[in-house]
Protein backbone atom coordinates (compact mmCIF):
# COMPACT_ATOMS: atom_id res chain seq x y z
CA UNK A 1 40.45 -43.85 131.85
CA UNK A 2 39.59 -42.00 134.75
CA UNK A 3 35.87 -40.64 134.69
CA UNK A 4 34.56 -38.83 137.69
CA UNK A 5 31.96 -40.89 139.14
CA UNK A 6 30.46 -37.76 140.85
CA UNK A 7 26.89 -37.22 140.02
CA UNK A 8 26.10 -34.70 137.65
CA UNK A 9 23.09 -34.09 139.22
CA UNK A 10 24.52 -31.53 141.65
CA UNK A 11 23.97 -29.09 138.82
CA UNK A 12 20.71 -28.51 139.30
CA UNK A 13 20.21 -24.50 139.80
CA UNK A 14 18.05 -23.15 137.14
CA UNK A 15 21.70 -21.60 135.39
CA UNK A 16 22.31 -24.99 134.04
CA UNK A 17 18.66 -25.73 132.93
CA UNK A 18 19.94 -24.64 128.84
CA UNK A 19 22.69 -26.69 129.05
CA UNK A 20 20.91 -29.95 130.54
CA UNK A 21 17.50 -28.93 127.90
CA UNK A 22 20.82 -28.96 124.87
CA UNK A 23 22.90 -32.05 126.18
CA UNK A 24 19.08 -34.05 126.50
CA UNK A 25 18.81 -33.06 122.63
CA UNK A 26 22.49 -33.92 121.41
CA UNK A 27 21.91 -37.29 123.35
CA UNK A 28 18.86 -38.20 121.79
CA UNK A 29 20.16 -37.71 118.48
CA UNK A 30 21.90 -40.87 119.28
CA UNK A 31 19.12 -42.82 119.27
CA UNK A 32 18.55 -41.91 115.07
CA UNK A 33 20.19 -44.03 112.43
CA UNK A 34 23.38 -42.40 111.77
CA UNK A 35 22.37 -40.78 108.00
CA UNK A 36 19.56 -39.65 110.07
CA UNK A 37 21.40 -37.97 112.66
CA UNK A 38 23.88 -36.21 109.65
CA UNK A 39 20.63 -34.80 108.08
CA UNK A 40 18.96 -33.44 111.43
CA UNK A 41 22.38 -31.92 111.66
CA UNK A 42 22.43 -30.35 108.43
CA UNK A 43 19.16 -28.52 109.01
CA UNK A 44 20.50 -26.97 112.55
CA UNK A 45 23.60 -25.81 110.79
CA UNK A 46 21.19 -24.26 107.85
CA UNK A 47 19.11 -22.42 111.22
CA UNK A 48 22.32 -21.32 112.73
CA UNK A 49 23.43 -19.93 109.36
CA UNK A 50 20.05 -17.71 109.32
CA UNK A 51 20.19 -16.81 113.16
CA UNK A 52 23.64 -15.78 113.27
CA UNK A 53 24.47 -12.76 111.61
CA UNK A 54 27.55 -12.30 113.29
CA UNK A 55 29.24 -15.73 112.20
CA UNK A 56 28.37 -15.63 108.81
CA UNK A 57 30.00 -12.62 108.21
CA UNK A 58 33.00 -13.75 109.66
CA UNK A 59 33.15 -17.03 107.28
CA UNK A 60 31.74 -15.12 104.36
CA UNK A 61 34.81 -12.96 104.52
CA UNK A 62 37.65 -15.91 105.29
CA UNK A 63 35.98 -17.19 102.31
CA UNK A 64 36.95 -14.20 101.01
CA UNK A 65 40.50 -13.71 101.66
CA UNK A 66 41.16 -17.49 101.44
CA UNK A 67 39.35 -18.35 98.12
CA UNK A 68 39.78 -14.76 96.19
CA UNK A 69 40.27 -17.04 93.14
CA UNK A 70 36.02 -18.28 93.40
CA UNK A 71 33.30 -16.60 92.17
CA UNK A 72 30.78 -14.96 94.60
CA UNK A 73 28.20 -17.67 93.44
CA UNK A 74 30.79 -20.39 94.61
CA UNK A 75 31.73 -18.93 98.06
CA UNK A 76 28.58 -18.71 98.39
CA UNK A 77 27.40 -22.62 97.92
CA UNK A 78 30.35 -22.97 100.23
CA UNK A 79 29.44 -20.79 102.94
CA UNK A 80 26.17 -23.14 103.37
CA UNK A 81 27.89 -26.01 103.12
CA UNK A 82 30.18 -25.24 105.88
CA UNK A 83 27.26 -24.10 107.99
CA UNK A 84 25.80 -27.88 106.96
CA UNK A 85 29.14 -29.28 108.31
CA UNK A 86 28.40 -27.27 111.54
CA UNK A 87 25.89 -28.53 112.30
CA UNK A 88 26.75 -32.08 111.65
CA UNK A 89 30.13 -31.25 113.92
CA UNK A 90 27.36 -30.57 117.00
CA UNK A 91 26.01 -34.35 116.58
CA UNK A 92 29.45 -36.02 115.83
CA UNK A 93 30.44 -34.48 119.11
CA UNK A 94 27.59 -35.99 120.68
CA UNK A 95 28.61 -39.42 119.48
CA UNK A 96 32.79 -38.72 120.63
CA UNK A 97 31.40 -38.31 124.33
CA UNK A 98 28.75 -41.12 124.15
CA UNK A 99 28.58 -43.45 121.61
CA UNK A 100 30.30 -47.20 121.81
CA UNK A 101 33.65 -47.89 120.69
CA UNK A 102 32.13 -50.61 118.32
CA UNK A 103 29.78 -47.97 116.79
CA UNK A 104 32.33 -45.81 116.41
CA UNK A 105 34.78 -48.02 114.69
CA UNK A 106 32.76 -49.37 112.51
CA UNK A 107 32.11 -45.57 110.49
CA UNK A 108 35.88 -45.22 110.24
CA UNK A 109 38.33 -46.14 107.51
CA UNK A 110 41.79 -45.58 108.32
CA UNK A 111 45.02 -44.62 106.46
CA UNK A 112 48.31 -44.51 107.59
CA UNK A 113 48.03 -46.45 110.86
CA UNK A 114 51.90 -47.39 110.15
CA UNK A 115 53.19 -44.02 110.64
CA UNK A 116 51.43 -43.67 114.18
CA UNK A 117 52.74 -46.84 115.04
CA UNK A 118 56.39 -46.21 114.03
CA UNK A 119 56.12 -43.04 116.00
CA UNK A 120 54.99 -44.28 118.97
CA UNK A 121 57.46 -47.30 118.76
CA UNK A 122 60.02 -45.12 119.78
CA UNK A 123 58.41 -44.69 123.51
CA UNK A 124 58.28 -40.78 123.14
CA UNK A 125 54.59 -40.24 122.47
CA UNK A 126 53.18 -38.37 119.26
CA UNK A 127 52.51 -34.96 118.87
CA UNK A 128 49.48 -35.56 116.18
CA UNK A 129 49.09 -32.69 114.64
CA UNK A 130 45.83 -31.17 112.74
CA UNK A 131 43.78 -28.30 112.30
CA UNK A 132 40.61 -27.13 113.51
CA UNK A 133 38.11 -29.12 111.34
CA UNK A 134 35.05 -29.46 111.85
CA UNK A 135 35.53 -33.18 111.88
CA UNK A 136 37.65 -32.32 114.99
CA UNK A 137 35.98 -34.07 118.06
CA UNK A 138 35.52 -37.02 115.91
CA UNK A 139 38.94 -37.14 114.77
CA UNK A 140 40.52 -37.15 118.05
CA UNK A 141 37.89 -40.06 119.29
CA UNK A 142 39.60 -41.97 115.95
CA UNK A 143 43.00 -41.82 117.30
CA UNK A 144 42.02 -43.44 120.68
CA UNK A 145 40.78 -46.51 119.03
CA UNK A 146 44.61 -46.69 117.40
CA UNK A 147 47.10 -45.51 120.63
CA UNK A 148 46.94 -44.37 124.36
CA UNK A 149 45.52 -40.60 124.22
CA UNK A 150 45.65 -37.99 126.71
CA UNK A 151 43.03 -35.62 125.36
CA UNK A 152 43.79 -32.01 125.63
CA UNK A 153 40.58 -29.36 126.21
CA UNK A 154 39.38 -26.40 126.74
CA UNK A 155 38.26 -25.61 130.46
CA UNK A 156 34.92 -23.97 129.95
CA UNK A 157 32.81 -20.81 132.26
CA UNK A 158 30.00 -23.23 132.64
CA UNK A 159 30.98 -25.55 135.36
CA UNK A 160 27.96 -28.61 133.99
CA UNK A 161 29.13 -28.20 130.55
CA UNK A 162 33.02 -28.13 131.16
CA UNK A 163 32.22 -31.31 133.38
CA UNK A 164 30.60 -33.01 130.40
CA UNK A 165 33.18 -32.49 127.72
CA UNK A 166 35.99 -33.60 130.40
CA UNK A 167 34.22 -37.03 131.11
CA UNK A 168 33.29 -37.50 127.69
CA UNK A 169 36.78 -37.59 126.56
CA UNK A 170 37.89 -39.67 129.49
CA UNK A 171 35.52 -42.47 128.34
CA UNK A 172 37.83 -42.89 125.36
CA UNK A 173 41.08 -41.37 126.52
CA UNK A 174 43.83 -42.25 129.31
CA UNK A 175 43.51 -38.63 130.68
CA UNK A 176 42.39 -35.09 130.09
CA UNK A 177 44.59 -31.97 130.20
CA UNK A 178 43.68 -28.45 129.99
CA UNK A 179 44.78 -26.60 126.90
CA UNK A 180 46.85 -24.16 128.99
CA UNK A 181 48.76 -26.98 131.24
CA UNK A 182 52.17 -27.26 129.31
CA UNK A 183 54.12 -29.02 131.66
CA UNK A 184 50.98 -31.45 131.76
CA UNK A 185 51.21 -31.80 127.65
CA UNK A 186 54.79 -32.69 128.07
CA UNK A 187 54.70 -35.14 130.92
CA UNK A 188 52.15 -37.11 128.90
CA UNK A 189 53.75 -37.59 125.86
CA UNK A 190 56.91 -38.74 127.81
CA UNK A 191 54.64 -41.30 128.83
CA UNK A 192 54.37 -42.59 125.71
CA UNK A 193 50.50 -41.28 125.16
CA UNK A 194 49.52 -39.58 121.47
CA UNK A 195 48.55 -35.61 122.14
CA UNK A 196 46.46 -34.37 119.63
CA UNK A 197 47.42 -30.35 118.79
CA UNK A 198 45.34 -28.38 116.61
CA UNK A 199 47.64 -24.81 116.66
CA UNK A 200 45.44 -22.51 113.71
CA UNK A 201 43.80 -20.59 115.81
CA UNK A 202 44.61 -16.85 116.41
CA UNK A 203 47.11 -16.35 118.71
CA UNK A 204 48.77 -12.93 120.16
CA UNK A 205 50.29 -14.27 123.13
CA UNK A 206 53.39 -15.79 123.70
CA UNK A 207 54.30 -18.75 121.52
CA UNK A 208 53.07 -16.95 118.70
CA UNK A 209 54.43 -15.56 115.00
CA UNK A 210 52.79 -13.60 112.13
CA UNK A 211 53.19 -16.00 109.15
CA UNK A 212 50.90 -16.34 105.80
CA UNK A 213 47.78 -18.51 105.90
CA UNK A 214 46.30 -18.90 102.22
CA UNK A 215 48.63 -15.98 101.37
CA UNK A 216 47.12 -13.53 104.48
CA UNK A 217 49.47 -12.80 107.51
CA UNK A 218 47.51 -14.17 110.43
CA UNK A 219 49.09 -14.47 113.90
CA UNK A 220 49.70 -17.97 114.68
CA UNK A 221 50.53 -20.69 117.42
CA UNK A 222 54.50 -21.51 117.46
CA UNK A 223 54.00 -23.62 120.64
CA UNK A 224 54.24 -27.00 118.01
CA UNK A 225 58.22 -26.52 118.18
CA UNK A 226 58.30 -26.04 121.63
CA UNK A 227 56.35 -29.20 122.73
CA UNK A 228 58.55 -31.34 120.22
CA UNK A 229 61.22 -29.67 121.73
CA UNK A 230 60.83 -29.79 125.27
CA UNK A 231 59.50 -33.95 124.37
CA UNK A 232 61.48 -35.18 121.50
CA UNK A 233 58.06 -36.63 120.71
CA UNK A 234 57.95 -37.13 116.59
CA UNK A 235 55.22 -34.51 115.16
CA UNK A 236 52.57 -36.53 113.02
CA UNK A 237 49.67 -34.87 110.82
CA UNK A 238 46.84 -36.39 110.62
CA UNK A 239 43.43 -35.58 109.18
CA UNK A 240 39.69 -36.77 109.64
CA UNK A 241 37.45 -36.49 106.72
CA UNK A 242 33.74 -36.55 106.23
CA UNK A 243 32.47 -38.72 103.53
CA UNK A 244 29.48 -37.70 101.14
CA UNK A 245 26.69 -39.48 101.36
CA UNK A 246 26.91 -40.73 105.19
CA UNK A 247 29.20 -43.00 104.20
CA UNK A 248 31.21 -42.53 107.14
CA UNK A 249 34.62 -41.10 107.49
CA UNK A 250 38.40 -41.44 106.47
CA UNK A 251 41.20 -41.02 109.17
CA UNK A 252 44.37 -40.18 106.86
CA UNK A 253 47.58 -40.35 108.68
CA UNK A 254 50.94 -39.11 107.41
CA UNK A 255 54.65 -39.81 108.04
CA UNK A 256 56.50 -37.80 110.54
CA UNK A 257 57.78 -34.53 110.07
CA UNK A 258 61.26 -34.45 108.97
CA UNK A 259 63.50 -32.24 110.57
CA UNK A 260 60.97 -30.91 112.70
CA UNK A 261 61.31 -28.77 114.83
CA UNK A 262 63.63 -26.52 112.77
CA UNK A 263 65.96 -23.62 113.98
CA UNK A 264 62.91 -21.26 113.48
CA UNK A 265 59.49 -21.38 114.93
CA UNK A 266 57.77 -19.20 113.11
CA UNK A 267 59.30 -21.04 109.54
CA UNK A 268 57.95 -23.96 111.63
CA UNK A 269 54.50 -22.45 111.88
CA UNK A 270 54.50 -21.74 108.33
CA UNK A 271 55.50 -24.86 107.15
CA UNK A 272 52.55 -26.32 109.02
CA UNK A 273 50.22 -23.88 107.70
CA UNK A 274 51.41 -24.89 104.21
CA UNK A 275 50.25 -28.24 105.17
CA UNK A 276 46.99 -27.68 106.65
CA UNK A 277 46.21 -25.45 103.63
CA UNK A 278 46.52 -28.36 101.14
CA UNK A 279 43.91 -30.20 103.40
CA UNK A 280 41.66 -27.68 103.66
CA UNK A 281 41.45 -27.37 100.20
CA UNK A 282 40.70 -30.98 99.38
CA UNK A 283 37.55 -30.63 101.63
CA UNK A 284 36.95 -26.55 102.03
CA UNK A 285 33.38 -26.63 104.31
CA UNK A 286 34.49 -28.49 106.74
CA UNK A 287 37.49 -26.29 107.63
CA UNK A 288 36.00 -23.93 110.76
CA UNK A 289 35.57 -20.44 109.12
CA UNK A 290 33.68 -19.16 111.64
CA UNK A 291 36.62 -18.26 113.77
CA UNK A 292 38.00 -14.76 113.49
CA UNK A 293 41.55 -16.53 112.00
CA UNK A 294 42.96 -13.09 110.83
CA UNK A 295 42.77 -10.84 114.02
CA UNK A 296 44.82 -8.43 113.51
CA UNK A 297 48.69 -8.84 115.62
CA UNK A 298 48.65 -5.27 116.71
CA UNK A 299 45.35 -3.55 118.17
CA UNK A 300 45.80 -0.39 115.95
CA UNK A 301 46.13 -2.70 112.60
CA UNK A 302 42.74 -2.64 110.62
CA UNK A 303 40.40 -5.08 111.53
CA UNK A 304 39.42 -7.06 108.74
CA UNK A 305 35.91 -8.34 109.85
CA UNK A 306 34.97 -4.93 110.81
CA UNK A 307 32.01 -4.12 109.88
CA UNK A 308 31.92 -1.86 106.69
């Protein structure tokens, strides 16, 4: 690990004032007994639901295109019950940048811990694959108590806030690389260190494919083949799940990806949107359907969250 010991304190201009008031909130969360924490969570994903307009039209209609097969009443329960698992996703992000390892360990079951350690056996690192849950954040603090991580992110406009997430994954991880840095991503897994890669998000750049997602074209990431590629590192799924109850949380793991990378990308995108689409259906709300997953590839194509 390799936190900045910098104080934070040089963020003091009165732009930064939100993000301190929000980051003294998430931290005292902390101090609640965890089924405490999941509820207080719950009821800010419930007020975000009724604040943001914009957002919940966006899931209502993924819901839509996804689920066609649910009654309205259904999508509905559904569409609050991701909004619950939003909120909860704001706390357990708070607890991957500050709680104790021993805390932390102690809510997790895990399944699979064979195949990471097969993988990573063969000195090449591991491409762990997943999807953006909401149980994301979480998920990738999991995989640090199992192997050596180097955490990918996503550099942020607000300098206090970007500085935050990046420390708070290097309390847990070996390193940190931005989301863009390639070459970075590669170096590190031929160091032997486990890359978590979430690719199903819109993408319309390069490295990217128009393949079906629950049956719906939706541009997609290819860049999956090209980092097993370029590594030779072995691509393993994995999945972190959110128990009822507060019971805590199940990290599945899965074998290896046979034959993976194949001749195609984009059959190589699909495939992996096959597999994240079996997840997501075990566990539906905490899939992130607030993102705008089926932007259309071509600006002149319908937009299908436009408004009616």
């Amino acid at each position: 690990m390799n936190t900045d010991d910098t104080p934070l304190t040089r963020f003091i201009a009165p732009r930064y004032w939100p993000v301190w008031l929000g980051l003294g909130l998430l931290r005292a969360c902390l101090f609640l007994p965890f089924p405490v924490r999941l509820a207080v969570g719950r009821s800010v994903g419930r007020l975000f639901m009724g604040l943001s307009r914009h957002r919940r039209r966006i899931a209502r209609r993924n819901l839509e295109m996804c689920f066609p097969e649910l009654d309205p009443a259904r999508r509905a329960d559904l569409l609050s019950e991701h909004f619950e698992s939003l909120g909860m996703a704001l706390i357990e992000t708070a607890m991957c940048w500050w709680s104790p390892d021993e805390e932390v360990r102690g809510l997790v079951r895990v399944e699979g811990i064979e195949h990471l350690n097969e993988a990573m056996s063969q000195g090449r690192g591991a491409i762990m694959l997943t999807g953006h849950f909401t149980t994301l954040d979480l998920g990738g603090r999991f995989v640090t108590l199992l192997a050596p991580v180097a955490a990918v992110y996503r550099p942020h406009g607000n300098r206090l806030f970007d500085e935050v997430v990046k420390r708070g994954r290097e309390r847990s991880a070996r390193e940190t690389i931005p989301k863009q840095d390639v070459r970075g991503i590669v170096n590190a897994l031929k160091r032997n260190r486990a890359v978590y890669f979430a690719p199903d998000q819109s993408h319309r750049r390069r490295h990217s494919a128009v393949v079906p997602f629950f049956g719906v074209p939706a541009p997609t990431n290819t860049a999956t083949s090209a980092l097993a590629k370029l590594s030779g590192a072995p691509v393993v799924p994995f999945f972190p799940v959110r128990l009822p109850d507060a019971a805590g949380y199940r990290l599945v793991i899965l074998p290896p990806m046979e034959d993976f990378p194949g001749d195609s990308p984009a059959a190589d995108a699909a495939r992996i949107n096959r597999l994240l689409e079996a997840r997501i259906r075990e566990h539906p709300a905490q899939y992130l359907w607030v993102h705008r997953r089926f932007k259309p590839a071509e600006s002149a194509a319908p937009d299908p969250y436009a408004e009616p």
